[in-house]
C-alpha atoms as a PDB file:
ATOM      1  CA  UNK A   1      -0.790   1.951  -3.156  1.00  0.00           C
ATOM      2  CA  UNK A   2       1.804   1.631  -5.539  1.00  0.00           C
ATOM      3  CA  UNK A   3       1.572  -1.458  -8.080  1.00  0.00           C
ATOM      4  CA  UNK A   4       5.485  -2.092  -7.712  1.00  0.00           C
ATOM      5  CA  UNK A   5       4.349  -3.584  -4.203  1.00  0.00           C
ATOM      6  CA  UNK A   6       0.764  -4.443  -5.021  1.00  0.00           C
ATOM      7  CA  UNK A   7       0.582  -7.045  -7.992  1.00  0.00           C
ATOM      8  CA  UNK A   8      -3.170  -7.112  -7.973  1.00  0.00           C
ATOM      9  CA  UNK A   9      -3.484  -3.230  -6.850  1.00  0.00           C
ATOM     10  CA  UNK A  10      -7.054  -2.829  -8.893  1.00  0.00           C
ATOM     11  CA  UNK A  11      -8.355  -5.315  -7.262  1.00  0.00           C
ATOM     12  CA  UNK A  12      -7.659  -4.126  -3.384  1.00  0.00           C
ATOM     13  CA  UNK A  13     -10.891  -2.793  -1.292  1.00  0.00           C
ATOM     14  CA  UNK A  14     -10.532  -2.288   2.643  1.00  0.00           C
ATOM     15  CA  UNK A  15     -13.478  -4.395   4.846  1.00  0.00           C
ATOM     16  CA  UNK A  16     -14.296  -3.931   8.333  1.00  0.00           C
ATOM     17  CA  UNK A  17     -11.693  -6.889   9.412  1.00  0.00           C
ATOM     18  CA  UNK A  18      -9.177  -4.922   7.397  1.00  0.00           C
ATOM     19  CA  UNK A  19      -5.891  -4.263   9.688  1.00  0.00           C
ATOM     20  CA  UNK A  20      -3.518  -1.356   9.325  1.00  0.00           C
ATOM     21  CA  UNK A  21      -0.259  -1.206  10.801  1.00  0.00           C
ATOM     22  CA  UNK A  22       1.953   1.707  10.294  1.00  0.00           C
ATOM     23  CA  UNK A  23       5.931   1.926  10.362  1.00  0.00           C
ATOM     24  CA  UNK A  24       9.061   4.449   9.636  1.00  0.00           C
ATOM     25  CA  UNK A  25      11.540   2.648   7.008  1.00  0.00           C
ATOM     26  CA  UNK A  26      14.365   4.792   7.616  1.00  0.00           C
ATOM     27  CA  UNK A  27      16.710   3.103   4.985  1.00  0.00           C
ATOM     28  CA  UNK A  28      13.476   3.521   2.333  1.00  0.00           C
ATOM     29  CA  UNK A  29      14.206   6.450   0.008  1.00  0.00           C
ATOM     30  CA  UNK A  30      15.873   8.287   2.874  1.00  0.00           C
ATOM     31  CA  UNK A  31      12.843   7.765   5.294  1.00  0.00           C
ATOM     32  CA  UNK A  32       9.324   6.603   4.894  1.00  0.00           C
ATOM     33  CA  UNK A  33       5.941   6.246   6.395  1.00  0.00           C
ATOM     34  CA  UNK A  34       4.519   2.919   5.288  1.00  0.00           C
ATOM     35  CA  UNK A  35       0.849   1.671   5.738  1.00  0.00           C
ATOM     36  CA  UNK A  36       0.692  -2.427   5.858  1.00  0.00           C
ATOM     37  CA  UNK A  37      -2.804  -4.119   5.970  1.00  0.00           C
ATOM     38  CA  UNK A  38      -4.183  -6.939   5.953  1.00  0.00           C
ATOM     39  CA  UNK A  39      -7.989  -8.706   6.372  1.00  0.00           C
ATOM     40  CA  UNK A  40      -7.497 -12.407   8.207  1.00  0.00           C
ATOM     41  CA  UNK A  41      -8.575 -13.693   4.165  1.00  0.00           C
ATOM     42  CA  UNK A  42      -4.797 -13.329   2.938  1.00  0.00           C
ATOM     43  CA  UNK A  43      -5.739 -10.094   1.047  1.00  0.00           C
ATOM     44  CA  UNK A  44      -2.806  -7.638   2.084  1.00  0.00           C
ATOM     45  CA  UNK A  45      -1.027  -4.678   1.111  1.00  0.00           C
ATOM     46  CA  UNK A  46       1.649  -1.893   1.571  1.00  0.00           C
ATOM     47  CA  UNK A  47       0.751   1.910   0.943  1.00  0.00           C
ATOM     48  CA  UNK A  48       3.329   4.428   0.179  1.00  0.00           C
ATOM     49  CA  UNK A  49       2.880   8.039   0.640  1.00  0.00           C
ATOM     50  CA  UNK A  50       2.027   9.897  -2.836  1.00  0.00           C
ATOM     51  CA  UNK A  51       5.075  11.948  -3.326  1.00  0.00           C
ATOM     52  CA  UNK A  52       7.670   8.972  -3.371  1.00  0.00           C
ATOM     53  CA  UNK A  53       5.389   7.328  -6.257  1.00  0.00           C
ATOM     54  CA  UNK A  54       7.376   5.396  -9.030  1.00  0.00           C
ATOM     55  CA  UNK A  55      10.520   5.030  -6.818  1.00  0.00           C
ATOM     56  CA  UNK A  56      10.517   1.524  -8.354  1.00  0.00           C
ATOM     57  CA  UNK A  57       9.857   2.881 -12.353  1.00  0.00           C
ATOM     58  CA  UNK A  58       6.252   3.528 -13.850  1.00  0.00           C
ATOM     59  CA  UNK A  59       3.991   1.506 -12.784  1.00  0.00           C
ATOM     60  CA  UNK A  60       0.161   2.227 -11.421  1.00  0.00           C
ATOM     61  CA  UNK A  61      -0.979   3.917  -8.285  1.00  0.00           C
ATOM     62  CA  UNK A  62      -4.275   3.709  -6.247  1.00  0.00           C
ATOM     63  CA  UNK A  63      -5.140   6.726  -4.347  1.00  0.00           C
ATOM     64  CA  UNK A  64      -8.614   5.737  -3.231  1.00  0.00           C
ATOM     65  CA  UNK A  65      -9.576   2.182  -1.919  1.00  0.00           C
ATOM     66  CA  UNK A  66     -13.283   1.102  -2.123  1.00  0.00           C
ATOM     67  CA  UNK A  67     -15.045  -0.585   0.808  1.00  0.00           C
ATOM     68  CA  UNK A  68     -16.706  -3.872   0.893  1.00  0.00           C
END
């Protein structure tokens, strides 16, 4: 997860009501394989692959998510 599109991306975990959704942006950086989610408790995000990574400037990344 890249913090451009995650304001609070230290704080994310996945639960077991956590939702993924994947989806090809085509007009993303050329073409892109994105990873929406979301828990039913308004806690969502968007996951980028890790080579496209500071497309939007520096900024933080989270590799790992932990569990609840």
């Amino acid at each position: 997860m890249e913090g451009a599109d995650n304001a609070d991306v230290d704080q994310q975990a996945v639960t077991p009501k956590t939702a993924f959704e994947n989806s090809f942006e085509a007009d993303f950086l050329g073409g892109v394989e994105v990873i929406s989610a979301s828990d039913g408790r308004g806690i969502a995000f968007r996951a980028i692959p890790y080579y496209v990574w500071d497309n939007c400037g520096a900024n933080k990344m989270k590799v790992w998510l932990p569990g609840e």
